[in-house]
PDB file of N, CA and C in Angstrom:
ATOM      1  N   UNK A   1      84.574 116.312 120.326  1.00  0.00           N
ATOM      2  CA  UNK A   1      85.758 115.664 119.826  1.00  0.00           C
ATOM      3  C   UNK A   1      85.476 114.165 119.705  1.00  0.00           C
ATOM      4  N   UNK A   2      85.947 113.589 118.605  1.00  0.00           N
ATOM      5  CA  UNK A   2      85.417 112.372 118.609  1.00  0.00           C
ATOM      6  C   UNK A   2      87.185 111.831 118.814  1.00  0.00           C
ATOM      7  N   UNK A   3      87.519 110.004 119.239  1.00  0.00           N
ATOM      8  CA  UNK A   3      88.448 109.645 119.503  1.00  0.00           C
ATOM      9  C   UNK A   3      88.272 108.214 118.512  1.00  0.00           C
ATOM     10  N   UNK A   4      89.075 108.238 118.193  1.00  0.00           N
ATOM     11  CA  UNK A   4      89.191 106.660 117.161  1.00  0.00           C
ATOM     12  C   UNK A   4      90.138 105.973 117.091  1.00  0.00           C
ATOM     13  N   UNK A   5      89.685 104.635 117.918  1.00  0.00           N
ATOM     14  CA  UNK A   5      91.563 103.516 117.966  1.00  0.00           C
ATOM     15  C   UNK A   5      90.949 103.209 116.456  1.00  0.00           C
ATOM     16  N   UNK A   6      92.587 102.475 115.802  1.00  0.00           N
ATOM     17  CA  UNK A   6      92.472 101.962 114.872  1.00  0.00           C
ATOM     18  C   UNK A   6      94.025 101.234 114.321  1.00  0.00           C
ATOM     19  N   UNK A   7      93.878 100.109 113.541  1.00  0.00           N
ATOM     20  CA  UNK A   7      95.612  99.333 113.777  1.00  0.00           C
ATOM     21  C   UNK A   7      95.612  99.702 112.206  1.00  0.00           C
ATOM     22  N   UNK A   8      96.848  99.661 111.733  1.00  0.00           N
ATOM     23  CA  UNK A   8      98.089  99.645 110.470  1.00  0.00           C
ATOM     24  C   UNK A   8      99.007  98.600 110.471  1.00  0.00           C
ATOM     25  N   UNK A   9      98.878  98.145 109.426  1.00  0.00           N
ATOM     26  CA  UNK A   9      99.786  97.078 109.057  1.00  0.00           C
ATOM     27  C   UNK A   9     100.905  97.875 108.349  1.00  0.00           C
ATOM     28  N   UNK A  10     102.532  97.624 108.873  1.00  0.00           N
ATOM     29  CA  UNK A  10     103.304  98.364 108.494  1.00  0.00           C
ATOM     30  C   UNK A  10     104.077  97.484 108.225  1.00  0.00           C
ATOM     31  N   UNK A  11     104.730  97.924 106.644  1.00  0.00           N
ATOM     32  CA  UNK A  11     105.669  97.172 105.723  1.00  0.00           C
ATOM     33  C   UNK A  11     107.094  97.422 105.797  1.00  0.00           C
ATOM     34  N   UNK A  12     108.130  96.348 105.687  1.00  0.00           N
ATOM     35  CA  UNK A  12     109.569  96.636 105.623  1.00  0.00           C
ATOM     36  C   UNK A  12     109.645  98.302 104.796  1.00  0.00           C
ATOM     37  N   UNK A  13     109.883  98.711 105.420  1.00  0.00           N
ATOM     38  CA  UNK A  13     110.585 100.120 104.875  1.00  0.00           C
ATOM     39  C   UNK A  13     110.040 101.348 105.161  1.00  0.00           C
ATOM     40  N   UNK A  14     109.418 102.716 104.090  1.00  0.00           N
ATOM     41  CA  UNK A  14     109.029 103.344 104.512  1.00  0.00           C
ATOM     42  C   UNK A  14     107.429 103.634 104.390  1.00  0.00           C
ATOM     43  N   UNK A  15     107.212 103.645 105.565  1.00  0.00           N
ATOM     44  CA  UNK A  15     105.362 104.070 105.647  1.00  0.00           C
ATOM     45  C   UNK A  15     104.866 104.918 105.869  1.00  0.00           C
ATOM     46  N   UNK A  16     104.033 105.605 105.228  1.00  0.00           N
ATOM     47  CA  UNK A  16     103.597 106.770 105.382  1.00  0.00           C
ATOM     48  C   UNK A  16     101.594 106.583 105.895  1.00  0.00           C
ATOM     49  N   UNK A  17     101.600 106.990 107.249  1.00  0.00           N
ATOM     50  CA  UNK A  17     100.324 107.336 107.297  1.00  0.00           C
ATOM     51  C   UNK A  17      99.891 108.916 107.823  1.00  0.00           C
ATOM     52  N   UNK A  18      98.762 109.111 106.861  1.00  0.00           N
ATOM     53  CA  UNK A  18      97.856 110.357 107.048  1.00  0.00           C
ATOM     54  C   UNK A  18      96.833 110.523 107.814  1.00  0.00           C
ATOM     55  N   UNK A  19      97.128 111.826 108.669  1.00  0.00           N
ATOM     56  CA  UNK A  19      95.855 111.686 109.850  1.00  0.00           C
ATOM     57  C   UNK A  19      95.417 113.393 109.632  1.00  0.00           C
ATOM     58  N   UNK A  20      93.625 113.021 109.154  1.00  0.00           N
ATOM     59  CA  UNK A  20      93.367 114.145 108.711  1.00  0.00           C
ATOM     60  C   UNK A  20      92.359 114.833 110.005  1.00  0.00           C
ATOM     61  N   UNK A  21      92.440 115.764 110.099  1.00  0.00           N
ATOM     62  CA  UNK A  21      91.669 116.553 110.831  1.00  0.00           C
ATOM     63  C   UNK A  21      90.598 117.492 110.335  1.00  0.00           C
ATOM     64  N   UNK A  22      89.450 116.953 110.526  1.00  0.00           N
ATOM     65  CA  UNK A  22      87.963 117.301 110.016  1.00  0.00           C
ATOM     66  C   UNK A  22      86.952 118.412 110.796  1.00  0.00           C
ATOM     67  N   UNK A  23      86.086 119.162 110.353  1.00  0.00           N
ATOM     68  CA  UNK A  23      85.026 119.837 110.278  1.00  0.00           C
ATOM     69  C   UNK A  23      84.160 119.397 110.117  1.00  0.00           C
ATOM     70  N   UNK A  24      83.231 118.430 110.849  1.00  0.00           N
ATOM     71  CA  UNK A  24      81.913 117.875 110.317  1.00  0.00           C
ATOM     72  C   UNK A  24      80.597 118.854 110.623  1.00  0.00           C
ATOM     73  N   UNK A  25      80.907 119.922 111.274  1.00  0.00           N
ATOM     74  CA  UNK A  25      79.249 120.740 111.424  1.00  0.00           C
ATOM     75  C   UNK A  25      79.257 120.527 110.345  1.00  0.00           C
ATOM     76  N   UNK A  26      79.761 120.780 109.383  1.00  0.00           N
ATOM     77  CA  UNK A  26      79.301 121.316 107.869  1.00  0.00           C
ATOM     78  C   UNK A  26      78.616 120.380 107.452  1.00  0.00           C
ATOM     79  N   UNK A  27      78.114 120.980 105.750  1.00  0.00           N
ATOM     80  CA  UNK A  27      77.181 119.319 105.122  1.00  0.00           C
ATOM     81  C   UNK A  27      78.345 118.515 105.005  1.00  0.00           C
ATOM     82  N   UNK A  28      79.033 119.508 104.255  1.00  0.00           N
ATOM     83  CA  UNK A  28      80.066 118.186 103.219  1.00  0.00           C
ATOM     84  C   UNK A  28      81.817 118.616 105.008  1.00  0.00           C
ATOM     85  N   UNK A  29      82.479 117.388 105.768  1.00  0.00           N
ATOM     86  CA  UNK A  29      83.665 117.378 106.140  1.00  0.00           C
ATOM     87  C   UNK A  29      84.778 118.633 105.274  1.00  0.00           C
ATOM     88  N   UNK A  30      85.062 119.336 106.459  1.00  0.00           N
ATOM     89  CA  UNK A  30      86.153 120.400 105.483  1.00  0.00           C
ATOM     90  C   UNK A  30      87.813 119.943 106.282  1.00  0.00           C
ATOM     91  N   UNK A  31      88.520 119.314 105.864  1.00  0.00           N
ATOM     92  CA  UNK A  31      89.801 118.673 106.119  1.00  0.00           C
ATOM     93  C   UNK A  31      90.473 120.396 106.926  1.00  0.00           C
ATOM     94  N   UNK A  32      90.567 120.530 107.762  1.00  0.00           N
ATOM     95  CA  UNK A  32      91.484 121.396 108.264  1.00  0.00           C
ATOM     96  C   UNK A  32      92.732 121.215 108.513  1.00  0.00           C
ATOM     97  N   UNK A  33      93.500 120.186 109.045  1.00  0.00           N
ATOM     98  CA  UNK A  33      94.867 120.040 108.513  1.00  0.00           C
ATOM     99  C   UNK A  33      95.275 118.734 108.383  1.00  0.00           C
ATOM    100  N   UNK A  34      96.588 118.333 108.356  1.00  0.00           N
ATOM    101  CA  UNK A  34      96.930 116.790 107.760  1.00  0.00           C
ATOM    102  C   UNK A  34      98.227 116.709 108.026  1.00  0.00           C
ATOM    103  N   UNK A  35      98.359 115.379 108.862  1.00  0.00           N
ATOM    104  CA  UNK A  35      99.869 114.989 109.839  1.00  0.00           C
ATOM    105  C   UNK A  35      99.975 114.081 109.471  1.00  0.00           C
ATOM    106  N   UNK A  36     101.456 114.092 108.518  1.00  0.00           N
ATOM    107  CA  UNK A  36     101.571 112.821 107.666  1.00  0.00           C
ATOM    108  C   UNK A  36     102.980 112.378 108.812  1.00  0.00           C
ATOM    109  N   UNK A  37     102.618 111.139 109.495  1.00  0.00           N
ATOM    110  CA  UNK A  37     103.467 109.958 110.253  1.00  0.00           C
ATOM    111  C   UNK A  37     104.494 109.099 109.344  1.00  0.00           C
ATOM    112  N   UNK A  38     105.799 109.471 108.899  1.00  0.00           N
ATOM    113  CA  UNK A  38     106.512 108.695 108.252  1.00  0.00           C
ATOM    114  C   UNK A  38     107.235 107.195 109.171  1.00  0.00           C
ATOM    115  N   UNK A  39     107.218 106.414 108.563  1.00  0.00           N
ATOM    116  CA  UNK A  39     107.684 105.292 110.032  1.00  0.00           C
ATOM    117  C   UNK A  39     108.458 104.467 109.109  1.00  0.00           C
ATOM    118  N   UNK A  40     109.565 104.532 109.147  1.00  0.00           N
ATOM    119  CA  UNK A  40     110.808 103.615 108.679  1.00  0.00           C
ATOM    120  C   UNK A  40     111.445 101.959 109.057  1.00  0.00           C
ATOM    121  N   UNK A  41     110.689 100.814 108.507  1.00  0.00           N
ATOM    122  CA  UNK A  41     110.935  99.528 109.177  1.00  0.00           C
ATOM    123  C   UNK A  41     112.232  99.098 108.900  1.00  0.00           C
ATOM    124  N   UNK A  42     113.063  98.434 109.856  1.00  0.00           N
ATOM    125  CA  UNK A  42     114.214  97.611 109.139  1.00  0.00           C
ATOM    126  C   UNK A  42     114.054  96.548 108.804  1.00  0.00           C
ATOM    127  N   UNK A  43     114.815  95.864 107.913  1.00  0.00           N
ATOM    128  CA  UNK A  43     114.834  94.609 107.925  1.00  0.00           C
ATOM    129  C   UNK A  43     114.536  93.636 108.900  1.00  0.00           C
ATOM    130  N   UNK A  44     114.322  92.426 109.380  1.00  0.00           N
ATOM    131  CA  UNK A  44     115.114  91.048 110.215  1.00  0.00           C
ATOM    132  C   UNK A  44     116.143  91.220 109.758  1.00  0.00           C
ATOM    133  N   UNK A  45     116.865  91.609 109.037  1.00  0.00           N
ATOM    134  CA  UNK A  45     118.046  91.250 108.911  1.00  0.00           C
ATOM    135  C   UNK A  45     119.328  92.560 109.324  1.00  0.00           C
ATOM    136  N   UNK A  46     118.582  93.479 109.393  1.00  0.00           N
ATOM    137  CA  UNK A  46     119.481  94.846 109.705  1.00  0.00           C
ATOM    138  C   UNK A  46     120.522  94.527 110.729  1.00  0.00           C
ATOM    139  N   UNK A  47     121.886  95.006 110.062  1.00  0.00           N
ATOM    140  CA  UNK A  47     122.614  94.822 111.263  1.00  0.00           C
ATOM    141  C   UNK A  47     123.340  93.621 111.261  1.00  0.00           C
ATOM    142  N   UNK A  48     123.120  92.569 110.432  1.00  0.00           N
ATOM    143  CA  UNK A  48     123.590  91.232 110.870  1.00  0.00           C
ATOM    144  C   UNK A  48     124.906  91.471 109.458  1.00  0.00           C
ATOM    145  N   UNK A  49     125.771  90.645 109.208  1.00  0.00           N
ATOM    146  CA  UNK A  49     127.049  90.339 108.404  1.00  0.00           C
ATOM    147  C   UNK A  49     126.417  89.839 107.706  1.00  0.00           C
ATOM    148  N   UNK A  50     127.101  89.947 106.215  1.00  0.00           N
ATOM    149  CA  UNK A  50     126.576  89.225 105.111  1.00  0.00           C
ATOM    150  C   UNK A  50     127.262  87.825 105.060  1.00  0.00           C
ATOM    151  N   UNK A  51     125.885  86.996 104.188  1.00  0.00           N
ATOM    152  CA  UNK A  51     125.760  85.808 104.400  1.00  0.00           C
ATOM    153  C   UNK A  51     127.874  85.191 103.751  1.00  0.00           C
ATOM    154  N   UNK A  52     128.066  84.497 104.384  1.00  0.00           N
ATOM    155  CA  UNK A  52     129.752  83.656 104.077  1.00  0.00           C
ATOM    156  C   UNK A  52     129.142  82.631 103.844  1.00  0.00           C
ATOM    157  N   UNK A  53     129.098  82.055 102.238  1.00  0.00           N
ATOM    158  CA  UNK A  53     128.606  80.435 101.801  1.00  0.00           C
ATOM    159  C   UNK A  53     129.893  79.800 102.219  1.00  0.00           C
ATOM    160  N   UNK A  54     131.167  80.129 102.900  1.00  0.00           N
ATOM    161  CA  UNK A  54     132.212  79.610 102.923  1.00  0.00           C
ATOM    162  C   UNK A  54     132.730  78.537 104.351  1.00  0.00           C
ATOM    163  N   UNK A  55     132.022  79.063 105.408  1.00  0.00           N
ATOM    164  CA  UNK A  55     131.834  79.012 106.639  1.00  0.00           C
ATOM    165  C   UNK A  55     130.714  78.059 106.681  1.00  0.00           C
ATOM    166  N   UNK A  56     130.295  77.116 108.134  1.00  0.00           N
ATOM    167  CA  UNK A  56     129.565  75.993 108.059  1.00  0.00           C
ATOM    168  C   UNK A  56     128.352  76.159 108.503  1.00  0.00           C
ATOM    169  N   UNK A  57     127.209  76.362 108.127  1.00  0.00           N
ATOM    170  CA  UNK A  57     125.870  77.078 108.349  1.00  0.00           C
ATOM    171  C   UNK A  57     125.140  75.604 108.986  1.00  0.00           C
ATOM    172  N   UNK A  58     123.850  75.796 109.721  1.00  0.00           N
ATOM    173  CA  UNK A  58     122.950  74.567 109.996  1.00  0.00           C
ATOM    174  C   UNK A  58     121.703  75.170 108.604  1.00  0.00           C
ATOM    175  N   UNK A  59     121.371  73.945 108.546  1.00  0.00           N
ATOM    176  CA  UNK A  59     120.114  74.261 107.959  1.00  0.00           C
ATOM    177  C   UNK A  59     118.647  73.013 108.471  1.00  0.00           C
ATOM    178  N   UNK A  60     117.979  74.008 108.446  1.00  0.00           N
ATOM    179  CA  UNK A  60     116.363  73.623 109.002  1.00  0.00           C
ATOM    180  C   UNK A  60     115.361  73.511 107.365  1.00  0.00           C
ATOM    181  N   UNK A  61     114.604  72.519 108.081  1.00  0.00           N
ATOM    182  CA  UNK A  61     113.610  72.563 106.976  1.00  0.00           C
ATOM    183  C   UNK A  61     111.994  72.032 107.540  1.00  0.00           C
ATOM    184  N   UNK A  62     110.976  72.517 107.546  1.00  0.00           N
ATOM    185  CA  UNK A  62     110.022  72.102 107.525  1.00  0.00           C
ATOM    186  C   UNK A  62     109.025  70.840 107.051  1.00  0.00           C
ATOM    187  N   UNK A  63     109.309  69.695 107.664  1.00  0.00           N
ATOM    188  CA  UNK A  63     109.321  68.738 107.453  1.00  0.00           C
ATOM    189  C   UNK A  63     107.964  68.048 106.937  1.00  0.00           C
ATOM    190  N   UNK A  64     107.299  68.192 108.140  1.00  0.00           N
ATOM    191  CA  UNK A  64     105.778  68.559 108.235  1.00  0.00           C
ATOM    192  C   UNK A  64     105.028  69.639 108.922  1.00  0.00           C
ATOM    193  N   UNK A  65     103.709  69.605 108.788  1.00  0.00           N
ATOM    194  CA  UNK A  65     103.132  70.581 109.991  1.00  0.00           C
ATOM    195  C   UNK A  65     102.512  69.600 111.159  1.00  0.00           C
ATOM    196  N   UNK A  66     102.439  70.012 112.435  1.00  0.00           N
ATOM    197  CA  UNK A  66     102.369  69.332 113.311  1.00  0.00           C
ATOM    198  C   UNK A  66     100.873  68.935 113.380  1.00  0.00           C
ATOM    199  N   UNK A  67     100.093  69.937 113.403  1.00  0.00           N
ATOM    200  CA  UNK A  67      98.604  69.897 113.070  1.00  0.00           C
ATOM    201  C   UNK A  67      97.991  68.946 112.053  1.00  0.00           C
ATOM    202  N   UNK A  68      98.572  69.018 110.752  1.00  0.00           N
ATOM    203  CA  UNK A  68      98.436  68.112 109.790  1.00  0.00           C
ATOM    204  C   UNK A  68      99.523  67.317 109.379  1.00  0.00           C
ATOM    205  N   UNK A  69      99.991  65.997 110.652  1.00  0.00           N
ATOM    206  CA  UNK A  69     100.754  65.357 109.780  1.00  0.00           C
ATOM    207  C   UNK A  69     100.319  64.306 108.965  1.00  0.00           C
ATOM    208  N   UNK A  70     101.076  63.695 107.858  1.00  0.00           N
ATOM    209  CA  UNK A  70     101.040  63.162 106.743  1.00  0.00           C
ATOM    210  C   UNK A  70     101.390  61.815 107.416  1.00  0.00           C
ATOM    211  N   UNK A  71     103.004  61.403 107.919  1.00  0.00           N
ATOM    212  CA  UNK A  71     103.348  60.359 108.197  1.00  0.00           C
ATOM    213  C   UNK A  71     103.764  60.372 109.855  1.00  0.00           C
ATOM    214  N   UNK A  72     102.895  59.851 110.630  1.00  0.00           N
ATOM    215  CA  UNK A  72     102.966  60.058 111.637  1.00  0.00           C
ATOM    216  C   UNK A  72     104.817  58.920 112.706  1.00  0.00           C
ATOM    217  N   UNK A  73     105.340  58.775 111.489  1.00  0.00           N
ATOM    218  CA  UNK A  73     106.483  57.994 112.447  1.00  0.00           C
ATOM    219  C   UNK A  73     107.368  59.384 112.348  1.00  0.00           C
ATOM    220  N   UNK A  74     107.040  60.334 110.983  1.00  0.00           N
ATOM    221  CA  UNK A  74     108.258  61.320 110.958  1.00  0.00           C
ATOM    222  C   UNK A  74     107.908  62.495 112.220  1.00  0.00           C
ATOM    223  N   UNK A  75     109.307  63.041 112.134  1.00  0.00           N
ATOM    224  CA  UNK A  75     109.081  64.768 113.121  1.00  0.00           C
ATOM    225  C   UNK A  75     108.502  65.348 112.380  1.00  0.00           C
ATOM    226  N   UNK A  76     107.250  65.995 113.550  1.00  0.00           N
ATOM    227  CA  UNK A  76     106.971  67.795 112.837  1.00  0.00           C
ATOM    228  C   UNK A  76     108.039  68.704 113.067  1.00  0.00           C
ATOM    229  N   UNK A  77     107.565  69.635 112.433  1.00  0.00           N
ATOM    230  CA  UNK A  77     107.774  70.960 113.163  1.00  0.00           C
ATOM    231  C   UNK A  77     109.076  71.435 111.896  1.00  0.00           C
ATOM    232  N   UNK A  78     110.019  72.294 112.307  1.00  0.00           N
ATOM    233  CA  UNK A  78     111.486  72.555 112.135  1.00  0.00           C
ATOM    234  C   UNK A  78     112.254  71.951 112.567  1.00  0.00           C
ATOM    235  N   UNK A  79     113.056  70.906 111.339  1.00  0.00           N
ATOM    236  CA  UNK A  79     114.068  69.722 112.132  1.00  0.00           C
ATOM    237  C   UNK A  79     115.262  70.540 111.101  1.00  0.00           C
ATOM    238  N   UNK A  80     116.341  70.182 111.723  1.00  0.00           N
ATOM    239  CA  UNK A  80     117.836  70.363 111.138  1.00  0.00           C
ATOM    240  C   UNK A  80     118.006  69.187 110.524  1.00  0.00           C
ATOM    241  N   UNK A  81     118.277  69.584 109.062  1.00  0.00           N
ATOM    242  CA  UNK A  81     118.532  69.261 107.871  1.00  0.00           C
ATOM    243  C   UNK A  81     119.917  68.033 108.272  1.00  0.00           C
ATOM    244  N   UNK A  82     119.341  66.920 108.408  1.00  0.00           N
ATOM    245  CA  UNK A  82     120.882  65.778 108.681  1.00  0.00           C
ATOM    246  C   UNK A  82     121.511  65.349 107.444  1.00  0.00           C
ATOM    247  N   UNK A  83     121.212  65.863 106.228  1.00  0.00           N
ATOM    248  CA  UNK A  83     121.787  65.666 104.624  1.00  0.00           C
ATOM    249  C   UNK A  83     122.699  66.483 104.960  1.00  0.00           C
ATOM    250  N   UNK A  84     123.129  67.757 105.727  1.00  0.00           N
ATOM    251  CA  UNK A  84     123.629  68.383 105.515  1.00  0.00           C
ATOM    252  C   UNK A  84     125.537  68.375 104.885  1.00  0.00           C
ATOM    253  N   UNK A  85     126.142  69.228 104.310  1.00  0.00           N
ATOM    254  CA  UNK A  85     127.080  68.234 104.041  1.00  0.00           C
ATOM    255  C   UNK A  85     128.406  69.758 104.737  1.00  0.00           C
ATOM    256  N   UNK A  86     129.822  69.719 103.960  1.00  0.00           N
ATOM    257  CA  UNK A  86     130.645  70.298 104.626  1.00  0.00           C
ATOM    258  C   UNK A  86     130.186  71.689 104.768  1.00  0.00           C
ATOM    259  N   UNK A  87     130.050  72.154 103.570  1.00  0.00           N
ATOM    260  CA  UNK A  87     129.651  73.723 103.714  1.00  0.00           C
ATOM    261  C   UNK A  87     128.150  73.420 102.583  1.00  0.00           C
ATOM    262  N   UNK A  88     128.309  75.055 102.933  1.00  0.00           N
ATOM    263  CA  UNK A  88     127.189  75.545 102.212  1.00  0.00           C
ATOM    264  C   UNK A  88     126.843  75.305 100.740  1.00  0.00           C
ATOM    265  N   UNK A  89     128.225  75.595 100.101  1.00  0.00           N
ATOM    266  CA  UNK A  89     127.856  75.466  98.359  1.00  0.00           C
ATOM    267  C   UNK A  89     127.639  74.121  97.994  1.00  0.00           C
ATOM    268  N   UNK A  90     128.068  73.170  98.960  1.00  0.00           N
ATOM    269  CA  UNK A  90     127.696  71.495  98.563  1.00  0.00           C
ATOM    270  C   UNK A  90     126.530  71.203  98.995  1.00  0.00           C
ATOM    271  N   UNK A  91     126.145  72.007  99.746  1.00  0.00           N
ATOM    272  CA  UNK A  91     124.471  71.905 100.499  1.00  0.00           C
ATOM    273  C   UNK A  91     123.735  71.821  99.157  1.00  0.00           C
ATOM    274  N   UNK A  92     124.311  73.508  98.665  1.00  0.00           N
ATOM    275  CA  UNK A  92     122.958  73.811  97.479  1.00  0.00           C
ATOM    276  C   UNK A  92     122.950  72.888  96.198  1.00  0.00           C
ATOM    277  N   UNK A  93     124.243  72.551  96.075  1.00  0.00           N
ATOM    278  CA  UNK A  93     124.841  71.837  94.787  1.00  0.00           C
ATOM    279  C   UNK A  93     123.595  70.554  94.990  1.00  0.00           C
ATOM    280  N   UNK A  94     124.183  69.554  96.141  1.00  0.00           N
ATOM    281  CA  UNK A  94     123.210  68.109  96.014  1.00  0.00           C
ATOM    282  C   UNK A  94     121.786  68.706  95.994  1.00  0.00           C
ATOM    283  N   UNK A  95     120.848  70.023  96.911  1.00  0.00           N
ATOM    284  CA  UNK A  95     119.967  69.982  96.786  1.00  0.00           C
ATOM    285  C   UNK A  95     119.163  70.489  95.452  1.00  0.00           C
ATOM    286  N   UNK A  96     120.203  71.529  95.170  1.00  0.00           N
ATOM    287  CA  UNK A  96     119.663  71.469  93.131  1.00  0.00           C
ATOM    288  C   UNK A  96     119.754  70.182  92.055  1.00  0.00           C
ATOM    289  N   UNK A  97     120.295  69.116  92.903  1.00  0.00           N
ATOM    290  CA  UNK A  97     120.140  68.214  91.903  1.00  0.00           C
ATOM    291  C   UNK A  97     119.339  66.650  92.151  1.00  0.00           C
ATOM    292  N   UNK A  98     118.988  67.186  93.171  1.00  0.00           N
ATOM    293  CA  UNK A  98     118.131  66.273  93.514  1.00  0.00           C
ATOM    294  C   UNK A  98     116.821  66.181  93.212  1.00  0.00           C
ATOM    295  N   UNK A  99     115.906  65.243  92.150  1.00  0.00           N
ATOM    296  CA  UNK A  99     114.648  64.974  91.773  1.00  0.00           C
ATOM    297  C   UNK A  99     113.561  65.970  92.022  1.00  0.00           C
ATOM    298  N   UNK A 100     112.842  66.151  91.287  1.00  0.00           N
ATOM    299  CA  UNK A 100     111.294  66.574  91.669  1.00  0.00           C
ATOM    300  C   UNK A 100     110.221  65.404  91.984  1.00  0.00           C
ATOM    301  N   UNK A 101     109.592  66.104  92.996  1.00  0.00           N
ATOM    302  CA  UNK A 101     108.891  64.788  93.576  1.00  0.00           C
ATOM    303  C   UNK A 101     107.600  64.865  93.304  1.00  0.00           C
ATOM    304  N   UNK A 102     107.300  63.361  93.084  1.00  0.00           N
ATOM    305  CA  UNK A 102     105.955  63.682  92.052  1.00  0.00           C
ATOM    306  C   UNK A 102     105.105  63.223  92.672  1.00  0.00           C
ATOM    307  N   UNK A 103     105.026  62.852  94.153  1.00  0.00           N
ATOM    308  CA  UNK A 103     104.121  62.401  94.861  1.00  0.00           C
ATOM    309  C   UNK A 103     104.467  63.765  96.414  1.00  0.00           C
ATOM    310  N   UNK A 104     103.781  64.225  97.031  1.00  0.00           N
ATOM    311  CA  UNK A 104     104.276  64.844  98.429  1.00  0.00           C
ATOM    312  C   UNK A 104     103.712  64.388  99.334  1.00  0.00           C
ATOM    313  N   UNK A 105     103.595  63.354 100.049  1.00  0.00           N
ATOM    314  CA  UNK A 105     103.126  62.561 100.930  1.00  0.00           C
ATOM    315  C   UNK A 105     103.917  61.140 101.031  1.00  0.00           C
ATOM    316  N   UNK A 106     104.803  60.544 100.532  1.00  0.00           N
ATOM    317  CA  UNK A 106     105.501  59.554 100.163  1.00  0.00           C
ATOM    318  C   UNK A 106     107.257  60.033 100.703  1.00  0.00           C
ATOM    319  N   UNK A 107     107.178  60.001 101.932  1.00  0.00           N
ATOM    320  CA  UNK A 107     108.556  60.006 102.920  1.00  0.00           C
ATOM    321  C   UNK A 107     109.408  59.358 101.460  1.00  0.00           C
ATOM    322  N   UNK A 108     110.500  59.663 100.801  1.00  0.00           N
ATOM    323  CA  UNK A 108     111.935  59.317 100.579  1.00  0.00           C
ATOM    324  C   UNK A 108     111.686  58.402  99.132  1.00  0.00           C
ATOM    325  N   UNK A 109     110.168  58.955  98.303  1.00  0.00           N
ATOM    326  CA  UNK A 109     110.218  58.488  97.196  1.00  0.00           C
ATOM    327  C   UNK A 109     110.281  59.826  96.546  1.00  0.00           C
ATOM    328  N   UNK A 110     110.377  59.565  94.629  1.00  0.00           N
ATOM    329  CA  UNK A 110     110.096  60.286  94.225  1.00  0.00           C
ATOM    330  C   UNK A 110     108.911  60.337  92.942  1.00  0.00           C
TER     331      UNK A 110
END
């Protein structure tokens, strides 16, 4: 009997892995049977209420990376968004209309 660890990367939803069971005296492997493992992922999000743009959300943004920062007076990491404004739909409103930046290393130009 032979024994074999081995890892799977398993995707949101449904996965199917096959585990075949072999005959190797032979020349050629003769598959004798086959146990197909169905494995069902949920979301991160399963379970939670749908999103209310109406209600007052925080928002985070990735500022820099800590490893490689750019401007060393700013925070790394995940900082909460201090633009933030009353709700949500004014969040997205100023941030859809705010510039494309044509430099990314230049803190608060564009």
């Amino acid at each position: 009997m032979v024994k074999r660890t081995t890892n799977y990367t398993l995707g949101v939803g449904e996965n199917r892995i096959s585990f075949l069971v072999v005959d190797i005296t032979h020349t050629e492997p003769w598959v004798i049977n086959t146990y197909t493992l169905v494995v069902h992922r949920l979301t991160i999000t399963h379970g939670e209420p749908p999103f209310d743009p109406s209600i007052p959300h925080q928002v985070c943004s990735l500022h820099q990376e800590c490893e490689m920062r750019v401007s060393p007076t700013e925070l790394c990491g995940i900082q909460r968004d201090a633009g933030i404004s009353r709700d949500w739909v004014s969040y997205s409103e100023e941030v859809a209309n705010l510039p494309v930046c044509k430099l990314g290393d230049a803190p608060g130009e564009t």
